[in-house]
PDB file of N, CA and C in Angstrom:
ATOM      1  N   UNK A   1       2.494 -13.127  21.752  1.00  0.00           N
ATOM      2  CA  UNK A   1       2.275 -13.633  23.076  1.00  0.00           C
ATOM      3  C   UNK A   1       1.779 -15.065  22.978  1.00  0.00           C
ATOM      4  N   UNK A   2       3.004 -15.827  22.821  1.00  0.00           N
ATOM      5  CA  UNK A   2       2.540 -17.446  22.448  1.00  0.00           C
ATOM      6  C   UNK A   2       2.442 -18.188  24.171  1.00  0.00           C
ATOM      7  N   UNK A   3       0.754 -18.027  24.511  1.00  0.00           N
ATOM      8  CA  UNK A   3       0.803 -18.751  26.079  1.00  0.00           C
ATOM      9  C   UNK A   3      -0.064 -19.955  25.792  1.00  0.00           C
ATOM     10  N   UNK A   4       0.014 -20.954  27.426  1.00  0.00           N
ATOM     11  CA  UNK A   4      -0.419 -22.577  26.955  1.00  0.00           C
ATOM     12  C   UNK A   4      -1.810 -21.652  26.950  1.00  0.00           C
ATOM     13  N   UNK A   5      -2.408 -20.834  27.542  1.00  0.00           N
ATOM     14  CA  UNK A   5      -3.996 -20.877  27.898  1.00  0.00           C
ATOM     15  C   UNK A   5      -4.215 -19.341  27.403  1.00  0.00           C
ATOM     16  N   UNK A   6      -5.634 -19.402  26.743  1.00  0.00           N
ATOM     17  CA  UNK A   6      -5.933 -17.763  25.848  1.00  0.00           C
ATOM     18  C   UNK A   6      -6.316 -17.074  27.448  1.00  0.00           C
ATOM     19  N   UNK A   7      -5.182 -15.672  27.031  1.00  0.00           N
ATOM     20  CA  UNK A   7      -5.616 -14.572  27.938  1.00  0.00           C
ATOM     21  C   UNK A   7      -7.371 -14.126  28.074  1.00  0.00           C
ATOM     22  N   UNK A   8      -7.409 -13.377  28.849  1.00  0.00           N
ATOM     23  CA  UNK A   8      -8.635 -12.837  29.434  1.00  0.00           C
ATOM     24  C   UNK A   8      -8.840 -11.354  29.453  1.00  0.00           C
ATOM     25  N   UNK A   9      -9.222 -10.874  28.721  1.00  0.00           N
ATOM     26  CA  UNK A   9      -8.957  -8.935  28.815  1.00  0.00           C
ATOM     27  C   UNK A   9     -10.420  -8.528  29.279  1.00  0.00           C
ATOM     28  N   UNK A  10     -10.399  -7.488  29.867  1.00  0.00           N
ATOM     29  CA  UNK A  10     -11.769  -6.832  30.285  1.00  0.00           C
ATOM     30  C   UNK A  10     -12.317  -5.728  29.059  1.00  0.00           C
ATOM     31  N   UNK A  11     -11.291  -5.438  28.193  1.00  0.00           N
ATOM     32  CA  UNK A  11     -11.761  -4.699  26.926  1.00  0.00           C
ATOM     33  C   UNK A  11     -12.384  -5.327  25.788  1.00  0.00           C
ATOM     34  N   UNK A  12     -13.421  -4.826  25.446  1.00  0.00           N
ATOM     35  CA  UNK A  12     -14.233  -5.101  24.334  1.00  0.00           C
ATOM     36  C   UNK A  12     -13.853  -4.368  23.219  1.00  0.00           C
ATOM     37  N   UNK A  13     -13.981  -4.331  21.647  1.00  0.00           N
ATOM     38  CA  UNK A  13     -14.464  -3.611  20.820  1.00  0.00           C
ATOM     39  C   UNK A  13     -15.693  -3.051  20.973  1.00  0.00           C
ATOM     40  N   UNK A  14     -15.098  -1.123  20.944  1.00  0.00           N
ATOM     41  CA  UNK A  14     -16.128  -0.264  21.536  1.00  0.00           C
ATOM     42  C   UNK A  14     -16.413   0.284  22.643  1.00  0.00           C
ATOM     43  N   UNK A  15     -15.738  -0.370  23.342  1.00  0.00           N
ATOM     44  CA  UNK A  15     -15.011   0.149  24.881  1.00  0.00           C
ATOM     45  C   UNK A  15     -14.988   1.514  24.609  1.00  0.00           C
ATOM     46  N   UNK A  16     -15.069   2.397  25.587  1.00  0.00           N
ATOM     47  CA  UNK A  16     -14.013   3.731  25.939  1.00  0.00           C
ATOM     48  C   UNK A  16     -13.264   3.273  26.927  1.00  0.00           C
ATOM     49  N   UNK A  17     -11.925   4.223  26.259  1.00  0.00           N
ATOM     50  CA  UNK A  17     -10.907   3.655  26.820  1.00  0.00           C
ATOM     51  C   UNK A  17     -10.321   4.749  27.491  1.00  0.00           C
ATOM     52  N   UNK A  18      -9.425   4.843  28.417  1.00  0.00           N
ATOM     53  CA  UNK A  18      -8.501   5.903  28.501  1.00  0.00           C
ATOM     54  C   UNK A  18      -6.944   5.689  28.490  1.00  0.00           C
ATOM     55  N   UNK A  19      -5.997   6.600  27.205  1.00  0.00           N
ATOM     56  CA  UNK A  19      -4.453   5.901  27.572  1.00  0.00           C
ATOM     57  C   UNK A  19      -3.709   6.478  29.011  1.00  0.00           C
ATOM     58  N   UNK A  20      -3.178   5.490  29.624  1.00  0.00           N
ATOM     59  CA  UNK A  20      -2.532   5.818  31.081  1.00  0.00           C
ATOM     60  C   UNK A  20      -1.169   6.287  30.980  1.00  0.00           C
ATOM     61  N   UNK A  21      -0.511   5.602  29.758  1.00  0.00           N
ATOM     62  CA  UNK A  21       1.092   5.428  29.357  1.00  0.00           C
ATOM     63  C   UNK A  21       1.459   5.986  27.737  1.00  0.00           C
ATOM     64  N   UNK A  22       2.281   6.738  27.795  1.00  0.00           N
ATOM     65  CA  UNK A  22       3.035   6.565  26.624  1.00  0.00           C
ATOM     66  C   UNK A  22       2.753   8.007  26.080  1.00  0.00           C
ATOM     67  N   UNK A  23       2.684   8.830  24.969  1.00  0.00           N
ATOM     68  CA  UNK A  23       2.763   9.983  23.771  1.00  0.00           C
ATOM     69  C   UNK A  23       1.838  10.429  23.821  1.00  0.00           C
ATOM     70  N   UNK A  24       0.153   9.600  24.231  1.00  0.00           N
ATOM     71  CA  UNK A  24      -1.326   9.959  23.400  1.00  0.00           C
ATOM     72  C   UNK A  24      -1.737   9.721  25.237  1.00  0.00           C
ATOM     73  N   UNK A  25      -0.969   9.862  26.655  1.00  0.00           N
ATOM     74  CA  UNK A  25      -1.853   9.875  27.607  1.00  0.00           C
ATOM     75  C   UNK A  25      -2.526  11.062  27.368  1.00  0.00           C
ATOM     76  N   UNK A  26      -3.847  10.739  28.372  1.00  0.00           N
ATOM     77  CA  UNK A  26      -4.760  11.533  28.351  1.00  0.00           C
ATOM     78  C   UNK A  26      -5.809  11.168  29.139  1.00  0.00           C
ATOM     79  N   UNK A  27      -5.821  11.418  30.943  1.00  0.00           N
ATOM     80  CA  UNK A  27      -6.637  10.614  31.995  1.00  0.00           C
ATOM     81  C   UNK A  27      -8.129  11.222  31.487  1.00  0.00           C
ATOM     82  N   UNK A  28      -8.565  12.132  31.105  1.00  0.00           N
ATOM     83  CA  UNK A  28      -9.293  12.848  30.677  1.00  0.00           C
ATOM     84  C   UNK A  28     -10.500  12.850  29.798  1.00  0.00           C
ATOM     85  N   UNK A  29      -9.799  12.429  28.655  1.00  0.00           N
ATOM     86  CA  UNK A  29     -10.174  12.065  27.690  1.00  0.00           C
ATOM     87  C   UNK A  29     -10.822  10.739  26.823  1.00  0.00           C
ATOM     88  N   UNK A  30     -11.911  10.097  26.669  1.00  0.00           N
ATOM     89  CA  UNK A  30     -12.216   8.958  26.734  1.00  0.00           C
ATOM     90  C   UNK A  30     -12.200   9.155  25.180  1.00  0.00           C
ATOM     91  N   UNK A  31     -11.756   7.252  24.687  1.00  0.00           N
ATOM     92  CA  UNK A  31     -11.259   7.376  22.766  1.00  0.00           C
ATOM     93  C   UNK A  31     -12.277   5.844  22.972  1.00  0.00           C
ATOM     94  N   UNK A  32     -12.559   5.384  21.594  1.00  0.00           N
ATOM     95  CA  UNK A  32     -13.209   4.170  21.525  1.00  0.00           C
ATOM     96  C   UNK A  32     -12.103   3.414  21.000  1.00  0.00           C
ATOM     97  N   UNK A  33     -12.484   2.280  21.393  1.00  0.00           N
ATOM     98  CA  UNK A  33     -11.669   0.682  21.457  1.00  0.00           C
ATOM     99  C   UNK A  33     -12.016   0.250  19.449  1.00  0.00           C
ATOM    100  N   UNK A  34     -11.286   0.406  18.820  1.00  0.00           N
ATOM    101  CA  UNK A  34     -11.646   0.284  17.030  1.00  0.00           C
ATOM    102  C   UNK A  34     -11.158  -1.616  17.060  1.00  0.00           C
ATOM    103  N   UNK A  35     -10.685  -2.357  17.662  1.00  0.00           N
ATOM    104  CA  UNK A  35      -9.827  -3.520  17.452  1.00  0.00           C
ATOM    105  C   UNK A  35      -9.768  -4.263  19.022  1.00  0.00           C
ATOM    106  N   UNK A  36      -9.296  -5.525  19.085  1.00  0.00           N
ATOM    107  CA  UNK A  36      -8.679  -5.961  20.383  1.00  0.00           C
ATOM    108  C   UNK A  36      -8.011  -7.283  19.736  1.00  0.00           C
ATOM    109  N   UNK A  37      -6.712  -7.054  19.800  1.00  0.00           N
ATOM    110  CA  UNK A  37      -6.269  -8.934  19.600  1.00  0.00           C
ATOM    111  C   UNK A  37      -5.611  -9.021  20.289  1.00  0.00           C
ATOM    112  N   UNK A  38      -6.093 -10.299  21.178  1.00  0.00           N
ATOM    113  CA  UNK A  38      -6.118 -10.791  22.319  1.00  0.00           C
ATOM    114  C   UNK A  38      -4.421 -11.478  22.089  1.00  0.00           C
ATOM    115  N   UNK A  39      -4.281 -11.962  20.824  1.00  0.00           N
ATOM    116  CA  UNK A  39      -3.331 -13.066  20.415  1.00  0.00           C
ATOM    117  C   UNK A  39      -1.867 -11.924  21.029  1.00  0.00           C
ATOM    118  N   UNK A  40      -1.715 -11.082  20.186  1.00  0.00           N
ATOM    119  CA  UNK A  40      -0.932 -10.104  20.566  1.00  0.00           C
ATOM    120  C   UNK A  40      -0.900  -9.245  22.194  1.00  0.00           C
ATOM    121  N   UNK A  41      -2.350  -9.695  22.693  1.00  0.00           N
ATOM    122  CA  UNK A  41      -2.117  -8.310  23.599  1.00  0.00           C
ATOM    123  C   UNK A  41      -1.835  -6.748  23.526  1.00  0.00           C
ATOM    124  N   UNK A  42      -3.016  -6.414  22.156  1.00  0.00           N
ATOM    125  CA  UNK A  42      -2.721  -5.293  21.731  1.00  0.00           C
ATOM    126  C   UNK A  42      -3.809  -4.776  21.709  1.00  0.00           C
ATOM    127  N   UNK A  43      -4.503  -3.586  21.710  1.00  0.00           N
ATOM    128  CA  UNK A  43      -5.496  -2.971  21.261  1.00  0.00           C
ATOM    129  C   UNK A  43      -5.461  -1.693  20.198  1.00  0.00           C
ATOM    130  N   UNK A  44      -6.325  -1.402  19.322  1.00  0.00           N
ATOM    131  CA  UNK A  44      -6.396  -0.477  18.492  1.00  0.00           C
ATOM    132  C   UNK A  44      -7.174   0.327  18.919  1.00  0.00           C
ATOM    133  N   UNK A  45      -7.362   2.010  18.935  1.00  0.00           N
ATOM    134  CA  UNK A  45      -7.689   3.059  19.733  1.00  0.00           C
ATOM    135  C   UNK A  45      -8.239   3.983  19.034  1.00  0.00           C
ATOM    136  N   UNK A  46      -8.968   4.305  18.372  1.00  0.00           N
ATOM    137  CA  UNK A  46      -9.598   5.798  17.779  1.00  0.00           C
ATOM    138  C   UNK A  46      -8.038   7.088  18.400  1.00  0.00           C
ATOM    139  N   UNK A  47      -7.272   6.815  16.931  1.00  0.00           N
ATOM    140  CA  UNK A  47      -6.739   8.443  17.123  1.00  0.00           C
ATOM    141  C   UNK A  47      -5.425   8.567  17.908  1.00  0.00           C
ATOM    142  N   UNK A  48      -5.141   7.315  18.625  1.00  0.00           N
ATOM    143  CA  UNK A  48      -3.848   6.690  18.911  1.00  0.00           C
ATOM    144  C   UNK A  48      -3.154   5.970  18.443  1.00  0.00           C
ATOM    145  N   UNK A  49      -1.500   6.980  18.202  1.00  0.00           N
ATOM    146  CA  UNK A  49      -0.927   5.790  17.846  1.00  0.00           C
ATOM    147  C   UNK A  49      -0.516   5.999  16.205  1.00  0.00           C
ATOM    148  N   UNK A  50      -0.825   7.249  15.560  1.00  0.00           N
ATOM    149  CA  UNK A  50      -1.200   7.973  14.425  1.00  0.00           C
ATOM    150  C   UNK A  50       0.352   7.409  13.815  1.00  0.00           C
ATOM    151  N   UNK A  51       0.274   6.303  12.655  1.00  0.00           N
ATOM    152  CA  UNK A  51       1.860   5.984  11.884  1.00  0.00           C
ATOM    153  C   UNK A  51       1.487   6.649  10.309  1.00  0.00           C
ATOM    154  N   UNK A  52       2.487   7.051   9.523  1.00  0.00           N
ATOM    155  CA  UNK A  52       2.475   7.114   8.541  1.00  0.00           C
ATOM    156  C   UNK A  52       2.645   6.092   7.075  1.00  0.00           C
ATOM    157  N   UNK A  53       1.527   5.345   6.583  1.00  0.00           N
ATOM    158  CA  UNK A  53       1.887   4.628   5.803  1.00  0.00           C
ATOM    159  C   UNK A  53       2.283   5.080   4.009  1.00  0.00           C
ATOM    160  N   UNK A  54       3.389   4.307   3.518  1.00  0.00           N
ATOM    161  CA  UNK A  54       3.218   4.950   2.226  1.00  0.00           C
ATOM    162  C   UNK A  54       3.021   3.887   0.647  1.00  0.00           C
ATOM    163  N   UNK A  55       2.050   4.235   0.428  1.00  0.00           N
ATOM    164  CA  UNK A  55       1.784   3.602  -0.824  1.00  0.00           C
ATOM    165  C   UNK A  55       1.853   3.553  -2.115  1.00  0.00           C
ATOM    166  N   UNK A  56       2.064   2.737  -3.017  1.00  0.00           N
ATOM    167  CA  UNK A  56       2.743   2.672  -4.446  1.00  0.00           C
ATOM    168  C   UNK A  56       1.084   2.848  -5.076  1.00  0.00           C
ATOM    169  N   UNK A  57       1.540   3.047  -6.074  1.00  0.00           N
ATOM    170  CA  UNK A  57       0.110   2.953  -6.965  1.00  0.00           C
ATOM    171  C   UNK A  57      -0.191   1.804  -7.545  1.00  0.00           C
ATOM    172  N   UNK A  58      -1.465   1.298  -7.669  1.00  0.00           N
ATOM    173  CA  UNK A  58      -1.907   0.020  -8.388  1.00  0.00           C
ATOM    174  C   UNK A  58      -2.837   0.250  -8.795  1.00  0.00           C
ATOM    175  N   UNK A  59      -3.206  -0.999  -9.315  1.00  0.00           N
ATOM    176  CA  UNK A  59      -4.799  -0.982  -9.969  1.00  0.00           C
ATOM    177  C   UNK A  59      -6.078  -0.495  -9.613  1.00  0.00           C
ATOM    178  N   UNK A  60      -6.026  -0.715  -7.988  1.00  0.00           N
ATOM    179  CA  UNK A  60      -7.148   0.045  -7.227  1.00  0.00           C
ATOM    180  C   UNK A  60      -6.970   0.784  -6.960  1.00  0.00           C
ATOM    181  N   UNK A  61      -5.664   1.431  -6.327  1.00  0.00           N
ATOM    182  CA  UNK A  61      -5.070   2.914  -6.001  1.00  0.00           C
ATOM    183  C   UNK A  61      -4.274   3.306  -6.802  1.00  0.00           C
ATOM    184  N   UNK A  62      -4.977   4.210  -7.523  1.00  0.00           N
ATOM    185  CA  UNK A  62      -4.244   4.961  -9.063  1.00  0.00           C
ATOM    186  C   UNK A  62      -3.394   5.582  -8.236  1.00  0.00           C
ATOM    187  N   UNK A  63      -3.738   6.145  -7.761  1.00  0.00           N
ATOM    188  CA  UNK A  63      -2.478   7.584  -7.001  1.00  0.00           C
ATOM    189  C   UNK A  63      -1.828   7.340  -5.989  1.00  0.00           C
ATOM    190  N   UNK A  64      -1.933   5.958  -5.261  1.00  0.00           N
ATOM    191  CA  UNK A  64      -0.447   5.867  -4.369  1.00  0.00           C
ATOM    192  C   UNK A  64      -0.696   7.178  -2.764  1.00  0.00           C
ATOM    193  N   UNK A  65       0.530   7.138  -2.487  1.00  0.00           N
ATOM    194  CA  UNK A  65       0.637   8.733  -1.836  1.00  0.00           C
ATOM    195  C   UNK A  65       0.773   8.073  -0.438  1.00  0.00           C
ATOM    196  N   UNK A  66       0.737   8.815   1.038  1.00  0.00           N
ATOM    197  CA  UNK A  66       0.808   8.415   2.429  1.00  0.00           C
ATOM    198  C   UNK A  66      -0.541   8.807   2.945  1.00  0.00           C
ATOM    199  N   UNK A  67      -0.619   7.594   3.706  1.00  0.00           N
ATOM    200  CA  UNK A  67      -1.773   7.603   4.366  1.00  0.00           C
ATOM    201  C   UNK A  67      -1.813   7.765   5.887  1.00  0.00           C
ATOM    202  N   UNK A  68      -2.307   8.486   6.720  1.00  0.00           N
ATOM    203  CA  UNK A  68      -2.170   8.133   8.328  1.00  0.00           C
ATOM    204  C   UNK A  68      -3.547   7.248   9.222  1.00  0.00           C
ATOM    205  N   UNK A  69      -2.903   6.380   9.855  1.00  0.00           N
ATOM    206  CA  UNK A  69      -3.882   5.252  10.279  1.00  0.00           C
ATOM    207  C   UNK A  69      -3.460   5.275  11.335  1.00  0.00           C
ATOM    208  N   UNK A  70      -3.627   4.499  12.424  1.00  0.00           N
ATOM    209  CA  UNK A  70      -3.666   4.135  13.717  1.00  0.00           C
ATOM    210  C   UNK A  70      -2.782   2.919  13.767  1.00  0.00           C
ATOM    211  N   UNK A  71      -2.319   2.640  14.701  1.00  0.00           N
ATOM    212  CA  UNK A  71      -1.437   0.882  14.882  1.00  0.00           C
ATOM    213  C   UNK A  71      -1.667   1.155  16.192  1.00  0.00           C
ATOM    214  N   UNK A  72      -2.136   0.052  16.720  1.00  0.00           N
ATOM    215  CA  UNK A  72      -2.030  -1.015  17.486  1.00  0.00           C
ATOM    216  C   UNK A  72      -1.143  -0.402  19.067  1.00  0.00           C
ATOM    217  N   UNK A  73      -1.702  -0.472  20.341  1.00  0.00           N
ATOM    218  CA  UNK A  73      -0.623   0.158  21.431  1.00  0.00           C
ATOM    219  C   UNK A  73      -0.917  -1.329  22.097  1.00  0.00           C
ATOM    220  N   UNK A  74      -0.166  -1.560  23.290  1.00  0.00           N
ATOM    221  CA  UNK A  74       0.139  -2.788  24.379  1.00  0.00           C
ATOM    222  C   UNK A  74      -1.579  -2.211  25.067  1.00  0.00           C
ATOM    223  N   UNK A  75      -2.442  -3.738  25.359  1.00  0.00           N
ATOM    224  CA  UNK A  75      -3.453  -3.516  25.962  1.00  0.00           C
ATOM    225  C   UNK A  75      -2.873  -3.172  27.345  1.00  0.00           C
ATOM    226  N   UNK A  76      -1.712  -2.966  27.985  1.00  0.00           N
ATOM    227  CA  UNK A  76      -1.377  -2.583  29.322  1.00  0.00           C
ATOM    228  C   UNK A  76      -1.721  -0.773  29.993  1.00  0.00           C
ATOM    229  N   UNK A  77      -1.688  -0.188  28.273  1.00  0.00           N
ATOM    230  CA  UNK A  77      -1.584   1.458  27.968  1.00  0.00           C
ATOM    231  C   UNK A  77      -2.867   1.590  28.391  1.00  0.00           C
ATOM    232  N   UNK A  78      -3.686   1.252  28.386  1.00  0.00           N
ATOM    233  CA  UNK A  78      -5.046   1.741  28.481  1.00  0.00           C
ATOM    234  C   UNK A  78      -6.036   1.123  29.828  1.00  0.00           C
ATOM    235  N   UNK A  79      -6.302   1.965  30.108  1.00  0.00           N
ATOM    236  CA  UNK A  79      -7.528   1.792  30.838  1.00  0.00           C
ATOM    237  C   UNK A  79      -9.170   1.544  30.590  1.00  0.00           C
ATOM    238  N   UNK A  80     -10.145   1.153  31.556  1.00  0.00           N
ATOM    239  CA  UNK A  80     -11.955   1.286  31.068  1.00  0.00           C
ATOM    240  C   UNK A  80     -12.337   2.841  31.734  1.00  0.00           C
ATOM    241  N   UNK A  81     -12.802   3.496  30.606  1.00  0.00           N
ATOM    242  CA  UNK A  81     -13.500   4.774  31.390  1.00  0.00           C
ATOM    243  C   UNK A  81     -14.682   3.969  31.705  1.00  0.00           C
ATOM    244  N   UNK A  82     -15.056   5.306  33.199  1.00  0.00           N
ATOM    245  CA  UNK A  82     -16.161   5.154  34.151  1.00  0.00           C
ATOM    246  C   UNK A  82     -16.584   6.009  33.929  1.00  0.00           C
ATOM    247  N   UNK A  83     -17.809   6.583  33.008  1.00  0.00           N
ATOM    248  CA  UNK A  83     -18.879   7.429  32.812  1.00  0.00           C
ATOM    249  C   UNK A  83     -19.212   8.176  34.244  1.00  0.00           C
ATOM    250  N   UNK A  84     -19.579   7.236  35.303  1.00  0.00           N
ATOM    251  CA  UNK A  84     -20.083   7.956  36.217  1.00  0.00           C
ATOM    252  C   UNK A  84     -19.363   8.563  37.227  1.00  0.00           C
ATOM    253  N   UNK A  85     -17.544   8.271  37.254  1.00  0.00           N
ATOM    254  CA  UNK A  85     -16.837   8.905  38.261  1.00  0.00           C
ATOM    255  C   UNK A  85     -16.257   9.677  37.206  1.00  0.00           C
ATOM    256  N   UNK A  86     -15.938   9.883  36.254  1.00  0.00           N
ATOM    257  CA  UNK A  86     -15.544  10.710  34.624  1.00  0.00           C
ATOM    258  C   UNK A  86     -14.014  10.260  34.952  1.00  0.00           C
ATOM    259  N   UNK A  87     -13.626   8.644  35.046  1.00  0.00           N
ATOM    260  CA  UNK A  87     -11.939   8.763  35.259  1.00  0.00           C
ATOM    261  C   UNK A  87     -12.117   7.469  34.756  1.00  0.00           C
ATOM    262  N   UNK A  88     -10.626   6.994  34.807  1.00  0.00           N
ATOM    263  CA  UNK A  88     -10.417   5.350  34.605  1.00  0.00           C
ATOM    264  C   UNK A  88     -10.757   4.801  35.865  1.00  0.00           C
ATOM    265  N   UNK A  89     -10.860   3.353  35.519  1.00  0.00           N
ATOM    266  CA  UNK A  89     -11.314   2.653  36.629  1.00  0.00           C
ATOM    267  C   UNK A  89     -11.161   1.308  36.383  1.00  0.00           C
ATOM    268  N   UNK A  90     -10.751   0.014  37.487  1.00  0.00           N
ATOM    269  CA  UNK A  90     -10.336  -0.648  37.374  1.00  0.00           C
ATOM    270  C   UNK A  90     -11.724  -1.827  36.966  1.00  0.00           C
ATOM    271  N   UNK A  91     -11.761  -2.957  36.556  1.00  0.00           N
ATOM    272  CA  UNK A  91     -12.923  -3.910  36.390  1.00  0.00           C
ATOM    273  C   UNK A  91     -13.229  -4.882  37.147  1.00  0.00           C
ATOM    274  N   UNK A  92     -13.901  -5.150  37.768  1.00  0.00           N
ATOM    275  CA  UNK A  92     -14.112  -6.280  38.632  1.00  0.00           C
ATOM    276  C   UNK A  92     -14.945  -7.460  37.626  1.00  0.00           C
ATOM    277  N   UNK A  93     -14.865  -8.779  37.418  1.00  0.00           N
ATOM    278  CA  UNK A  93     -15.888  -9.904  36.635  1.00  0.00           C
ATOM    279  C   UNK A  93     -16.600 -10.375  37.156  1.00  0.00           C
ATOM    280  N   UNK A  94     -17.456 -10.738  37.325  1.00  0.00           N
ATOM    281  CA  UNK A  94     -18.564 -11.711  38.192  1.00  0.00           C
ATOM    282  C   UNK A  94     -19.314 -12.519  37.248  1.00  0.00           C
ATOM    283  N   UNK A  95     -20.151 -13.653  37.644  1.00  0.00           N
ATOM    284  CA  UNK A  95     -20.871 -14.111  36.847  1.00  0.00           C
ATOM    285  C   UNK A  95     -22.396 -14.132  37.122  1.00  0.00           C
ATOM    286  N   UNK A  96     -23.386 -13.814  36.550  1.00  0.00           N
ATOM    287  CA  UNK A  96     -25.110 -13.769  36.843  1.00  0.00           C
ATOM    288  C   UNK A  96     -25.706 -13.882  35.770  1.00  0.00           C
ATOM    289  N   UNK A  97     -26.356 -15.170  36.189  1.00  0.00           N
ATOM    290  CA  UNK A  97     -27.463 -15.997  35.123  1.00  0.00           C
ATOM    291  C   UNK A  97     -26.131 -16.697  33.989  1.00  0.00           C
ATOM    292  N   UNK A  98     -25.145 -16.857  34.441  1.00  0.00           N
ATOM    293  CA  UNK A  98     -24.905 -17.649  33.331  1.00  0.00           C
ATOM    294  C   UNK A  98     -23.800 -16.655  32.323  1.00  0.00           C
ATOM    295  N   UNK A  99     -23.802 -15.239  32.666  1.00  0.00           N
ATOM    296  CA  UNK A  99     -23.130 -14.086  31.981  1.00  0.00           C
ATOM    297  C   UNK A  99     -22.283 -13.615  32.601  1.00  0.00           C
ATOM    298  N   UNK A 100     -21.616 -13.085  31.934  1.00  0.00           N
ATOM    299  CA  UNK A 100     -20.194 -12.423  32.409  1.00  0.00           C
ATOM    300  C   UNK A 100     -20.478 -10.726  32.582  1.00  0.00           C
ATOM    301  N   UNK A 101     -20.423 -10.520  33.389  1.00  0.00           N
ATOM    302  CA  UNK A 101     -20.660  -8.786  34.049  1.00  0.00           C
ATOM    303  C   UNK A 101     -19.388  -8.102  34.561  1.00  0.00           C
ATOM    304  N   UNK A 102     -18.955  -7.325  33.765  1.00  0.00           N
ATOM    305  CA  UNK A 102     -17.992  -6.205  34.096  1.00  0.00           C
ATOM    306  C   UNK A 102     -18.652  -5.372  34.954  1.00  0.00           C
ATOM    307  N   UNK A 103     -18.001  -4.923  36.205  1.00  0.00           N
ATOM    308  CA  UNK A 103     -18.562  -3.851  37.139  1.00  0.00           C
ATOM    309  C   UNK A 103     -16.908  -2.728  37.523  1.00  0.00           C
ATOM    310  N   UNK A 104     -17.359  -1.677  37.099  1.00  0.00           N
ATOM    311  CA  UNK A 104     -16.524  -0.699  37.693  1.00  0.00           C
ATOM    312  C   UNK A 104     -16.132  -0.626  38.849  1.00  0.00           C
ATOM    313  N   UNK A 105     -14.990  -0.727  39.705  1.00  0.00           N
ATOM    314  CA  UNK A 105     -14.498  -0.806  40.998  1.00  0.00           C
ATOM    315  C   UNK A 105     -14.741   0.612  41.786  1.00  0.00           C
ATOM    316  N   UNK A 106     -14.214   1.383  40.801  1.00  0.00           N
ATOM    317  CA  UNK A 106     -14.379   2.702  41.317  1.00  0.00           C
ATOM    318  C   UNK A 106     -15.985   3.242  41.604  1.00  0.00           C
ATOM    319  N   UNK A 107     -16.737   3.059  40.870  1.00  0.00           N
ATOM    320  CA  UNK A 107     -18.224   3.834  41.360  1.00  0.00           C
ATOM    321  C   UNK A 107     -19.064   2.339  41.366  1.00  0.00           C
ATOM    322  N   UNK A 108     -18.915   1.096  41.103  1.00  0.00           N
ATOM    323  CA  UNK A 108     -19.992   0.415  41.052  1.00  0.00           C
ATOM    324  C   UNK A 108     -20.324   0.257  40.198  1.00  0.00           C
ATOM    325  N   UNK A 109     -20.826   0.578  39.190  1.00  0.00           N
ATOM    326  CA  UNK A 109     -21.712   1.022  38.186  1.00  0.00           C
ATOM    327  C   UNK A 109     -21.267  -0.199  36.968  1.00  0.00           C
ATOM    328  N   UNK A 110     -22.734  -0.986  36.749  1.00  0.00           N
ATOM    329  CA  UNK A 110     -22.292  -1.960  35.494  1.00  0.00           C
ATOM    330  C   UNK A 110     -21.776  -1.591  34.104  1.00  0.00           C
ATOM    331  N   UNK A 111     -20.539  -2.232  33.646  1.00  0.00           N
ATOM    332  CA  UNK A 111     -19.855  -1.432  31.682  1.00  0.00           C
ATOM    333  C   UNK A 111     -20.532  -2.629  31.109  1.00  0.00           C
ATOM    334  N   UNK A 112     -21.538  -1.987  30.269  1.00  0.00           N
ATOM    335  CA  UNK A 112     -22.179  -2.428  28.815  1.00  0.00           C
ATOM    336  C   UNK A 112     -21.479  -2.696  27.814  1.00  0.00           C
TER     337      UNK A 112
END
């Protein structure tokens, strides 16, 4: 995502998230935010997204073998869970004292 001006995402690393789209939805279910690159417009997800990698053996990895890890979904897939309405919810930004404050649309309620 080569743009003149760096995007703006409301997701942090560490977020709970919820996926809206794709294999791993789940309105339900809140996963933590492991990654965010902004450059891409991608986020990495606790447990979404499960690829199979396979590895040769080397010097540090005597034994090689497949590994399963996570990759990367479109930050569009996901939503901010709202603890206090137990759903996704959209973010509103504001600024106070100088800081940037995420506020939940749906209940109000300030995301830490």
């Amino acid at each position: 995502m080569k743009n003149r001006f760096k995007p703006k995402f409301s997701i942090k690393k560490g977020d709970s998230v919820v996926v809206i789209t794709g294999e791993y939805k789940d309105l339900k279910k809140p996963r933590t935010v492991l990654k965010v690159l902004p450059s891409e417009a991608r986020v990495l997800v606790e447990g979404v997204n499960i690829v199979t990698k396979h590895s040769k053996p080397t010097a540090q990895n005597t034994k090689g073998g497949i590994t399963k890890l996570e990759a990367p979904i479109a930050i569009s897939n996901v939503m901010l869970w709202d603890a206090k309405s137990h759903g996704p919810s959209k973010i509103s930004r504001s600024k106070e004292d100088g800081k940037l404050i995420r506020t939940a649309k749906k209940s109000g309620e300030v995301i830490k």
